[in-house]
Protein backbone atom coordinates (compact mmCIF):
# COMPACT_ATOMS: atom_id res chain seq x y z
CA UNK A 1 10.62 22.68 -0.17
CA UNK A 2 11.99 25.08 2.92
CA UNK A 3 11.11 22.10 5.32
CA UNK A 4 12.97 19.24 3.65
CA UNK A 5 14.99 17.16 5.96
CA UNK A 6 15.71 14.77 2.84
CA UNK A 7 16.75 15.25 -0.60
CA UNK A 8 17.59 13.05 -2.90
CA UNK A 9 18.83 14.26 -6.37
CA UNK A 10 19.47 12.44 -9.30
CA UNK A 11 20.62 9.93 -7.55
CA UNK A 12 22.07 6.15 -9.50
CA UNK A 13 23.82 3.33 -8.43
CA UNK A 14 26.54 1.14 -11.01
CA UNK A 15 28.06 -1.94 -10.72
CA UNK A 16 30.91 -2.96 -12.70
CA UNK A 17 32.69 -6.11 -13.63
CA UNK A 18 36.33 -5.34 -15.34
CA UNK A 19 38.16 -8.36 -17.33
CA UNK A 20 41.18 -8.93 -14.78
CA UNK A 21 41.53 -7.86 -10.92
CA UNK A 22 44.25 -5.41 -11.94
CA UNK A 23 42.04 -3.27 -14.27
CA UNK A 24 39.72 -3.24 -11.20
CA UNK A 25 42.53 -2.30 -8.40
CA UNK A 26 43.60 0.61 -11.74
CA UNK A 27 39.87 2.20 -11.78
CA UNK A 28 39.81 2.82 -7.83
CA UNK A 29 42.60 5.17 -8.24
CA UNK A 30 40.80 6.90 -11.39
CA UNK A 31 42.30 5.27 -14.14
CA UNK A 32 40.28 5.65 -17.17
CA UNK A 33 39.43 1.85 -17.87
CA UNK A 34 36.18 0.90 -19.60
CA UNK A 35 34.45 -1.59 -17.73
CA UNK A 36 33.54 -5.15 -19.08
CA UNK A 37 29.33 -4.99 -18.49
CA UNK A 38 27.74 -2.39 -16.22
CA UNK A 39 24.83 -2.98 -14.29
CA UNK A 40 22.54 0.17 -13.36
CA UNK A 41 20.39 -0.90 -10.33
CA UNK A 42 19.28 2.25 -9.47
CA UNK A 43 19.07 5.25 -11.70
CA UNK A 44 17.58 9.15 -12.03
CA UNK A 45 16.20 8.76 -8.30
CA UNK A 46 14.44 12.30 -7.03
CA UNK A 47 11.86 12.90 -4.09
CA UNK A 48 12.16 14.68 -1.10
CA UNK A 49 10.58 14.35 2.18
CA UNK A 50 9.60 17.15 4.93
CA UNK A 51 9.80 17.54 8.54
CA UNK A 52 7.60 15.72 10.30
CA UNK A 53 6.42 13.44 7.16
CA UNK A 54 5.59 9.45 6.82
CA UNK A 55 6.81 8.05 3.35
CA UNK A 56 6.31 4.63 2.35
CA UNK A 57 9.22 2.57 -0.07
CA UNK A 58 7.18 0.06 -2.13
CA UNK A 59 8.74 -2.39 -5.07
CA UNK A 60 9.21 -6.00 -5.88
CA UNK A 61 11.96 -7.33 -4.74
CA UNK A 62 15.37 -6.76 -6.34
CA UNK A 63 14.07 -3.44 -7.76
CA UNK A 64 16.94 -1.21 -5.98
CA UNK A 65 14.68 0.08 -2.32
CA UNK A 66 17.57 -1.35 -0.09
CA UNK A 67 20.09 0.01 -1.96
CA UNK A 68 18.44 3.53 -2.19
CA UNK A 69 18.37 3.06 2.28
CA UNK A 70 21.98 2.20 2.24
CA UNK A 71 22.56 5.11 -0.06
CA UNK A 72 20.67 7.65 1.93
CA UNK A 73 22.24 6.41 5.31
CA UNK A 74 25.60 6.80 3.97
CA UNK A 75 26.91 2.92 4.15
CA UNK A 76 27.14 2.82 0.31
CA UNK A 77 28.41 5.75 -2.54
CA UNK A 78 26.12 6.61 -5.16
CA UNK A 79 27.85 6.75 -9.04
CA UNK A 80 25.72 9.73 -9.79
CA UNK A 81 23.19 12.35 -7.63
CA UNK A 82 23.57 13.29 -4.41
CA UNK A 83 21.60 12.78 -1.05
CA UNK A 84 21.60 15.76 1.67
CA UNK A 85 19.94 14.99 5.46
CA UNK A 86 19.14 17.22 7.84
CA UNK A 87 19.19 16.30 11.57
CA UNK A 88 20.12 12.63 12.91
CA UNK A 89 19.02 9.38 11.14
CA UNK A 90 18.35 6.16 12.75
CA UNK A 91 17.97 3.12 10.10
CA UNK A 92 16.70 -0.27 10.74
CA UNK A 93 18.23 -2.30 7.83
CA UNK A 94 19.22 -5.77 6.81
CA UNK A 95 18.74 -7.99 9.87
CA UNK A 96 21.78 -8.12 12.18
CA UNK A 97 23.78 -5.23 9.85
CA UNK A 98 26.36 -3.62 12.47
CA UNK A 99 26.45 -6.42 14.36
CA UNK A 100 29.12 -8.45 15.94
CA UNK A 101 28.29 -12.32 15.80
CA UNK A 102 30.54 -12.87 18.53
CA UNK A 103 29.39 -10.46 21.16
CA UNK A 104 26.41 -10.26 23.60
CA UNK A 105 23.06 -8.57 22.54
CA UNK A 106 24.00 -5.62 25.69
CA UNK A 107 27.80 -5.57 23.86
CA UNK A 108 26.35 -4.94 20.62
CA UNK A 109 23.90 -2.34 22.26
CA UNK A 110 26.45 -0.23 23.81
CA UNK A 111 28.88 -0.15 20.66
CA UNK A 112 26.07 0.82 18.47
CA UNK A 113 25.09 3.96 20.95
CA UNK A 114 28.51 4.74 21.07
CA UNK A 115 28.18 4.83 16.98
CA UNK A 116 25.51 7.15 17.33
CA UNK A 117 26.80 9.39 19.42
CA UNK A 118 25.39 9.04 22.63
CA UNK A 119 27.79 10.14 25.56
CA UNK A 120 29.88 7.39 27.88
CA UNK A 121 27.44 8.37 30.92
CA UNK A 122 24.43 8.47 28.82
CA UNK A 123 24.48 4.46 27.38
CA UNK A 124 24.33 2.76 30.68
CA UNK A 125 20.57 4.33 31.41
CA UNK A 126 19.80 3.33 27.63
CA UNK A 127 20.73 -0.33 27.70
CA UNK A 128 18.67 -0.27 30.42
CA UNK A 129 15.44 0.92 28.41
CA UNK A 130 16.94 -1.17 25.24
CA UNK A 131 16.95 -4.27 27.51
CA UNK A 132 13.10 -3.35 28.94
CA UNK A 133 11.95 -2.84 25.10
CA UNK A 134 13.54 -6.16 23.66
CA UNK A 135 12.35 -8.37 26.47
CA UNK A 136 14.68 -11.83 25.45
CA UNK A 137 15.74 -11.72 29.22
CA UNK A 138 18.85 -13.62 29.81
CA UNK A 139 19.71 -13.87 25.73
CA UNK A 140 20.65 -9.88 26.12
CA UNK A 141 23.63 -11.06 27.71
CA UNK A 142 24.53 -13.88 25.54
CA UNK A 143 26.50 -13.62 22.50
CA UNK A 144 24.02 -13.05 19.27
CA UNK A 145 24.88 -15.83 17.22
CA UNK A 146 22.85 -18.05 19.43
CA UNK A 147 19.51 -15.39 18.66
CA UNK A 148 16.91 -16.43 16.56
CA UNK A 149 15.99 -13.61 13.50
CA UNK A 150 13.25 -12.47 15.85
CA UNK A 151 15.44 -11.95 18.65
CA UNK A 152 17.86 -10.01 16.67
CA UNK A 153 15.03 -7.66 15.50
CA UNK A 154 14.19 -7.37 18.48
CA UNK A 155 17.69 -6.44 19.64
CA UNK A 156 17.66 -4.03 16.41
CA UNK A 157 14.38 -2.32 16.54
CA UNK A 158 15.13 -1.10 20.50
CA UNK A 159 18.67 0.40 19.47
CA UNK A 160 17.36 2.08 16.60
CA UNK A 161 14.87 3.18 18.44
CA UNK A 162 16.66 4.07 22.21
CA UNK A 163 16.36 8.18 21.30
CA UNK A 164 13.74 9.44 18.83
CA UNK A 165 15.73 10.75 16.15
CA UNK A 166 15.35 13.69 13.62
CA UNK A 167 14.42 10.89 10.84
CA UNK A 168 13.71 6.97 11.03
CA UNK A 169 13.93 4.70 8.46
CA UNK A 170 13.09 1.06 9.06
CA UNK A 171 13.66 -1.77 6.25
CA UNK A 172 12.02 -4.91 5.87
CA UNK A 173 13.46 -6.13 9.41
CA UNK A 174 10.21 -5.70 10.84
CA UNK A 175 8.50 -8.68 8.69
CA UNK A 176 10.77 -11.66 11.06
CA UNK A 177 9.32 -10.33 13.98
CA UNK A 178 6.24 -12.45 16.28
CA UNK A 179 3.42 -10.24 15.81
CA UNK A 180 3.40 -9.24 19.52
CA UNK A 181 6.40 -7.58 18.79
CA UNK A 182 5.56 -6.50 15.22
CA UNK A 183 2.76 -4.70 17.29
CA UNK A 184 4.95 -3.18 20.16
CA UNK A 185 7.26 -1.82 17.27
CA UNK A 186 4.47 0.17 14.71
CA UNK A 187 3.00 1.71 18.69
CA UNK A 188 6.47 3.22 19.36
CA UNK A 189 6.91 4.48 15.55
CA UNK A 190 3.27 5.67 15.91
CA UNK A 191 4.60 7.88 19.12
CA UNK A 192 7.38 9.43 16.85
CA UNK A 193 5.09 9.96 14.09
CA UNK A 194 3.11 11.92 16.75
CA UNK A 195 6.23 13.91 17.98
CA UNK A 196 7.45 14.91 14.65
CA UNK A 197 9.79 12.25 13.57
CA UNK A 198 10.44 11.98 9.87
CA UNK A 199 9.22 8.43 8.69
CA UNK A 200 10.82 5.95 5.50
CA UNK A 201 9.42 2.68 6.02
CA UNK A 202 10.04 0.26 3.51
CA UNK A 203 7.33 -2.61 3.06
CA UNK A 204 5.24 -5.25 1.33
CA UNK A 205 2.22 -4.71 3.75
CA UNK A 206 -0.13 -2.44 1.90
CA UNK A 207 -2.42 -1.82 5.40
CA UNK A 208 1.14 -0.93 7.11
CA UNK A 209 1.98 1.97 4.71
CA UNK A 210 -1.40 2.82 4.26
CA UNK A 211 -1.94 3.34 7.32
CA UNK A 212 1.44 5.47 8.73
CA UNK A 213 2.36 7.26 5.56
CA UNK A 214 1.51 10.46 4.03
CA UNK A 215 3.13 9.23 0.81
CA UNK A 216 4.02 6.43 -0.83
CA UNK A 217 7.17 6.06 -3.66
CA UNK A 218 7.65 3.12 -6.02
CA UNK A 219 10.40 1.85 -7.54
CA UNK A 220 10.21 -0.54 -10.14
CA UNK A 221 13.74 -1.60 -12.31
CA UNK A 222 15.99 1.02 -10.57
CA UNK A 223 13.71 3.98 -10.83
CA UNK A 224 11.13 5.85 -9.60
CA UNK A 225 7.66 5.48 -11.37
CA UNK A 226 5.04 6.35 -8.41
CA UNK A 227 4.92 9.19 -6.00
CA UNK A 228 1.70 10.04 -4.53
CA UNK A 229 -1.30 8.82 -2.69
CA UNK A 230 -0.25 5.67 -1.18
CA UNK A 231 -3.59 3.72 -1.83
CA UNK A 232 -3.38 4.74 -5.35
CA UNK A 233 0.16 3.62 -5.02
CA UNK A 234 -0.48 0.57 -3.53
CA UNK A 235 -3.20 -0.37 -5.79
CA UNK A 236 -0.84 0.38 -8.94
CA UNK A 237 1.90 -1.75 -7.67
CA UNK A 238 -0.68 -4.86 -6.66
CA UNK A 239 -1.31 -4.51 -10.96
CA UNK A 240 2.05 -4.25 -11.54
CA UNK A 241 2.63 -7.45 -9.66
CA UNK A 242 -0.15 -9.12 -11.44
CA UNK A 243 1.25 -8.16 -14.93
CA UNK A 244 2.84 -11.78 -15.32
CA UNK A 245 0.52 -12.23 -18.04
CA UNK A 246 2.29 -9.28 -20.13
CA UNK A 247 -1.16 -7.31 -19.53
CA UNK A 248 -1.00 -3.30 -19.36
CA UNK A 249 -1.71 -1.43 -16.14
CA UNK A 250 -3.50 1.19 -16.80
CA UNK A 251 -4.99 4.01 -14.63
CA UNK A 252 -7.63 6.97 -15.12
CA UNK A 253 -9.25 9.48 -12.47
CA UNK A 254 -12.44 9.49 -10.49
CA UNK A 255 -14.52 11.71 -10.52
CA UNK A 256 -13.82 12.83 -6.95
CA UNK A 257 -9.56 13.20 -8.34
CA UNK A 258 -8.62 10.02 -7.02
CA UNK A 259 -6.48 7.51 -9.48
CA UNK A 260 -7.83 3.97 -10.34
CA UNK A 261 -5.77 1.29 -11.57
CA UNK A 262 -7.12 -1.45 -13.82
CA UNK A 263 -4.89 -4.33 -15.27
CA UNK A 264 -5.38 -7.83 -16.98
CA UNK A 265 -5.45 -9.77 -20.41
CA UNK A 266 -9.27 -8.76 -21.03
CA UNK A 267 -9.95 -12.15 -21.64
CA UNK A 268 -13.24 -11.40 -18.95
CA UNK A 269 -14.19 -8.25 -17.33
CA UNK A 270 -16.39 -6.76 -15.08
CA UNK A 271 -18.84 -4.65 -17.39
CA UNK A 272 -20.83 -2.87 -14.37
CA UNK A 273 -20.72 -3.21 -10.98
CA UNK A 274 -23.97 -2.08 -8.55
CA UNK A 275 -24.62 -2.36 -5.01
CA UNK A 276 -28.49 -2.65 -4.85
CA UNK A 277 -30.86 -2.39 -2.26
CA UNK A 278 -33.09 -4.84 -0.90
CA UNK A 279 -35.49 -3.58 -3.46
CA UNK A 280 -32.97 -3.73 -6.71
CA UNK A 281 -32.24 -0.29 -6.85
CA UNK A 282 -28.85 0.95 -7.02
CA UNK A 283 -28.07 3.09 -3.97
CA UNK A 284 -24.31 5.19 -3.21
CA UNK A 285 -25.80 5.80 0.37
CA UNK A 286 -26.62 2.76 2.95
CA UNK A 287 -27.51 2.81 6.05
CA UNK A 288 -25.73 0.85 9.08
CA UNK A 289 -27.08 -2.75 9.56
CA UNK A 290 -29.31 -3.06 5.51
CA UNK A 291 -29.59 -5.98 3.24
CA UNK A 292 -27.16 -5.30 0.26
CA UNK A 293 -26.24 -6.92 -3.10
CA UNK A 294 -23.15 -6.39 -4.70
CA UNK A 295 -24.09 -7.44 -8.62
CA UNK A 296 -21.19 -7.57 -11.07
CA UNK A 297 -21.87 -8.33 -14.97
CA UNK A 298 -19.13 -10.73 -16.27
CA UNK A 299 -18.37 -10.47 -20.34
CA UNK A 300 -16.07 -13.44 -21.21
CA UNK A 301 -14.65 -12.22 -24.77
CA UNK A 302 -11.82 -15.15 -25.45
CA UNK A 303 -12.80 -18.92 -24.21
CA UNK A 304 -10.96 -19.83 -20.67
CA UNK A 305 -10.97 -22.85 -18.89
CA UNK A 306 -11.34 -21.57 -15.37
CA UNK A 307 -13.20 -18.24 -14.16
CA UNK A 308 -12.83 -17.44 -10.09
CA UNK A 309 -14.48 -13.98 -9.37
CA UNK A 310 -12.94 -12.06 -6.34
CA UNK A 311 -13.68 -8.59 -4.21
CA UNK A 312 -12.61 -6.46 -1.62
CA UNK A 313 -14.07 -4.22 0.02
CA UNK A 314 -11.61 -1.26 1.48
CA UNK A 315 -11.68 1.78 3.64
CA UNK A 316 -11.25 5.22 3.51
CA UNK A 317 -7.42 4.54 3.61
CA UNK A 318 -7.42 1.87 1.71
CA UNK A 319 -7.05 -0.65 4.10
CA UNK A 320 -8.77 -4.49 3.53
CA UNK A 321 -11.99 -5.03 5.46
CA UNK A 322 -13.11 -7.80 4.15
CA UNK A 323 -12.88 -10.17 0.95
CA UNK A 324 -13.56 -13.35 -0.77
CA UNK A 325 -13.67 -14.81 -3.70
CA UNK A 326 -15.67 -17.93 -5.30
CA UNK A 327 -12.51 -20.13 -5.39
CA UNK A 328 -12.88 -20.27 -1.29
CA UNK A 329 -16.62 -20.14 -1.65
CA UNK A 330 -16.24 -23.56 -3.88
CA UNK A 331 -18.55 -21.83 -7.10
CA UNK A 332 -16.06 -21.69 -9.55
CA UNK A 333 -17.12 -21.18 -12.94
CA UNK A 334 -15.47 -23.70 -15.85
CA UNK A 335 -14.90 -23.49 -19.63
CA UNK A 336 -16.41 -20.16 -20.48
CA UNK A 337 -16.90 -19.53 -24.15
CA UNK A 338 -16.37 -16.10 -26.12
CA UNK A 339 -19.44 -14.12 -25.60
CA UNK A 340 -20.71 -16.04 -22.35
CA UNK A 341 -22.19 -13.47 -19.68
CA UNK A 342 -22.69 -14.17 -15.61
CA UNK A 343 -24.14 -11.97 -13.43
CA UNK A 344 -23.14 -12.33 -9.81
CA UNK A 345 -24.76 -11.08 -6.93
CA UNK A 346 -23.04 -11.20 -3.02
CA UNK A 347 -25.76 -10.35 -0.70
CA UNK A 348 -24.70 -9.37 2.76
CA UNK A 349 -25.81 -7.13 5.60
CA UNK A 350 -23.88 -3.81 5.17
CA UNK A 351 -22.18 -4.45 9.09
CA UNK A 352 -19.75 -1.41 8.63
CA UNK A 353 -19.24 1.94 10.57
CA UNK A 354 -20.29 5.08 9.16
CA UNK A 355 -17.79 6.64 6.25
CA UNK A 356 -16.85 6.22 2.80
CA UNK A 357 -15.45 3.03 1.67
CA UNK A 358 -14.54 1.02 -1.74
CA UNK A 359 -14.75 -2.56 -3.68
CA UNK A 360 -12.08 -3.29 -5.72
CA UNK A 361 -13.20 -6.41 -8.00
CA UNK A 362 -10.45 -9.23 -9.87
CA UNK A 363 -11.35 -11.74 -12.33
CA UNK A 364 -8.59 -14.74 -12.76
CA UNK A 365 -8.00 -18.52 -13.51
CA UNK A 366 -7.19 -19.42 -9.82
CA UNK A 367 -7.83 -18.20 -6.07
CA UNK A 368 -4.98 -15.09 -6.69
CA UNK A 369 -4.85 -12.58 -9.34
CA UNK A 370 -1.07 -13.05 -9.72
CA UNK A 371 -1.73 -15.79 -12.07
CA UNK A 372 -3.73 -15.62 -15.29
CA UNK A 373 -5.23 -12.12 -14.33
CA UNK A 374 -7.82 -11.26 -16.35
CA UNK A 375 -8.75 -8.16 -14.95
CA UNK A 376 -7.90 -6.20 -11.66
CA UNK A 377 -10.24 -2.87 -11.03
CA UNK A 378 -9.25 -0.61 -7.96
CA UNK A 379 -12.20 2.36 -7.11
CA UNK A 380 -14.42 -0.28 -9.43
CA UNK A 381 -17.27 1.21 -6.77
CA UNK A 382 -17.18 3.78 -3.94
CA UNK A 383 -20.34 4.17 -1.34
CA UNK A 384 -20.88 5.59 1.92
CA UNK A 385 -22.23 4.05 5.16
CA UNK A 386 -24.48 6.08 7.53
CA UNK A 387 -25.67 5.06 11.13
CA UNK A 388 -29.33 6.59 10.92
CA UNK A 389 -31.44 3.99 13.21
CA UNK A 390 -28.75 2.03 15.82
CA UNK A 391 -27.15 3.37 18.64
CA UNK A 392 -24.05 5.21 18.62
CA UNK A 393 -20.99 3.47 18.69
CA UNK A 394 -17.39 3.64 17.21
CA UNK A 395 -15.35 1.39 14.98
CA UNK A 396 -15.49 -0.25 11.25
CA UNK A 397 -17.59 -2.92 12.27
CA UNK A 398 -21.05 -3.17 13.10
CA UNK A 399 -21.29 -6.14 15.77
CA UNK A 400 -24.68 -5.78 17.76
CA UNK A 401 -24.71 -6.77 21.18
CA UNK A 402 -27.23 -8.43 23.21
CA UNK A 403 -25.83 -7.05 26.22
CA UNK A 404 -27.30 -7.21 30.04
CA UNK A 405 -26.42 -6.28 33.59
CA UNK A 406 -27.31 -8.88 36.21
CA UNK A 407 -26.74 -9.04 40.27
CA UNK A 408 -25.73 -12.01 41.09
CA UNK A 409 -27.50 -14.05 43.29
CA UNK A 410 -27.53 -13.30 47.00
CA UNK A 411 -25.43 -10.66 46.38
CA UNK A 412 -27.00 -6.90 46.43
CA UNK A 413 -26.54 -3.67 44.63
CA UNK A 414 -24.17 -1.32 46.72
């Protein structure tokens, strides 16, 4: 790839514990000493990102993505591969990383431009904007062991951020953050996406990377398992998560090329799923405003105490626009024999904007799929939405107005 601005080769990360100090102090100097235990947290790690590109980091937590940023931003040495960067990078990281305890939120600025090579008469006209973008007032010039996590982000996020650089990378700093500011931060990464900035955000929230990256990688264990699509990503990591139950994940294509993911103990599943029309027919096409039902056919093949059915209804992107399940609906179903069958049917006006959306259905013992899943089907149904007798308006949601346009009284029209 001509236009890569990262690549990351091979790449693994070691930790070793020797039997004494000494034998440790012998191997930094390249003595040949075999180490007690090693402990691989990152291993055979390969991708590489172009100009101008959004990729999302996804794993569970202690699976290796902060030490692949630290790697890639130079602050730790891989044991094996190597990482090349083109052009300037500006990381977010672990909360408060760089920064001096004992020194004001403006000290802290200025050293950290100074780090990043911004030039003596350049920094004063930066704290400036740094101080504008933060907005703690009077905390910028206090020392930053009196901030709040929040505050430091905030601190963070506007240094990072002072110059657009080449390539960004942003860590999990962002999920401390008031949602105002959560907000203020994903506009101004939006505005670099749009000016060509290179993107690595690492996250848990699915709508987040679905809806700023181009790609999305997963590492699960130290290594790299998913590059691709990041709703099919993000769908095979939410089974991954729910594979507490030592149930498979499993995926297979659409017939339109996209990836499904399906996991669970099959102790129920979800033999068909229909959305019918207000006449019973099974339709792919609705129209903006009808009567729907959304009919699933439940096959219970081992007995279970507890059966809560759950779906989701998704974008184009993937993103959640709206689900429930009949935990918070109070119709929970209890002990379920082999060979029992339910049908359930949600009825609901089809309130949605035109496009092409997606139900993704779950069948478990409680309100969440991460316990007892019994099955977990992404892509379980795909239809399309089409405005063909309202007025024209914009958005995901149909929300009718009654809307009017009065004069008030005495007053007169100009």
């Amino acid at each position: 790839m001509s236009n890569s601005v990262l690549i990351v080769d091979g790449v693994g990360k070691c930790y070793r514990s020797y039997r004494s100090e000494l034998q440790r102090f012998a191997s930094w100097f390249g003595v040949p000493i075999k180490p007690q235990s090693e402990h691989w947290v990152l291993r055979h790690i390969s991708f590489r990102i172009g100009r101008g590109e959004a990729v999302g980091l996804v794993g569970q937590n202690g699976a290796g993505k902060s030490t692949l940023l630290k790697i890639i931003t130079g602050t730790v040495r891989p044991n094996e591969g190597s990482v090349a960067a083109i052009g300037r990078i500006s990381a977010l990281l672990e909360l408060g990383l760089g920064f001096n305890a004992e020194l004001t939120g403006r000290e802290n600025a200025r050293h950290a431009l100074g780090l990043m090579g911004a030039a003596s008469h350049e920094i004063e006209p930066m704290l400036e904007s740094i101080e504008d973008f933060a907005e703690i007032g009077e905390y910028f010039d206090q020392p930053i062991r009196a901030y709040s996590s929040g505050m430091q982000m905030r601190v963070a996020f506007s240094v990072a951020t002072a110059v657009r650089p080449e390539t960004l990378i942003v860590d999990e700093a962002l999920s401390v953050g008031d949602s105002y500011f959560v907000h203020k931060c994903f506009k101004r990464i939006r505005e670099f996406r749009e000016a060509g900035t290179t993107l690595l955000i690492v996250s848990h929230d699915a709508g987040a990377i679905q809806a700023l990256c181009d790609r999305a990688l997963l590492i699960e264990g130290g290594r790299l398992i998913r590059d691709g699509d990041p709703q099919e990503v993000m769908d095979y990591y939410n089974a991954l998560i729910a594979e507490k139950e030592n149930a498979s994940v499993r995926t297979a294509s659409t017939e339109d090329g996209r990836t499904a993911t399906e996991s669970g103990t099959g102790e129920a599943v979800v033999d068909s799923i229909q959305l019918l029309d207000e006449t019973g027919n099974p339709v792919e096409y609705v129209g903006v405003g009808d009567a729907v039902t959304l009919r699933c056919k439940i096959r219970v093949n081992e007995s279970i105490d507890r059966l809560v059915l759950g779906y989701m209804i998704k974008d184009r992107l993937g993103q959640p626009v709206f689900g429930t399940n009949t935990h918070h609906t109070g119709q929970t179903r209890e002990r379920l024999q082999a060979g029992d069958q339910l049908i359930a049917n949600a009825r609901f006006p089809m309130n949605l904007g035109p496009g092409t959306y997606s139900v993704s259905v779950a069948l478990s013992s409680t309100e969440t799929h991460l316990v007892r899943n019994y099955q977990w089907r992404d892509l379980a149904l795909v239809f399309n939405v089409a405005n063909i007798r309202h007025d024209t308006f914009v958005g995901t949601a149909w929300i009718p107005p009654t809307l009017s346009i009065e004069v008030p009284r005495g007053d007169r029209l100009p």
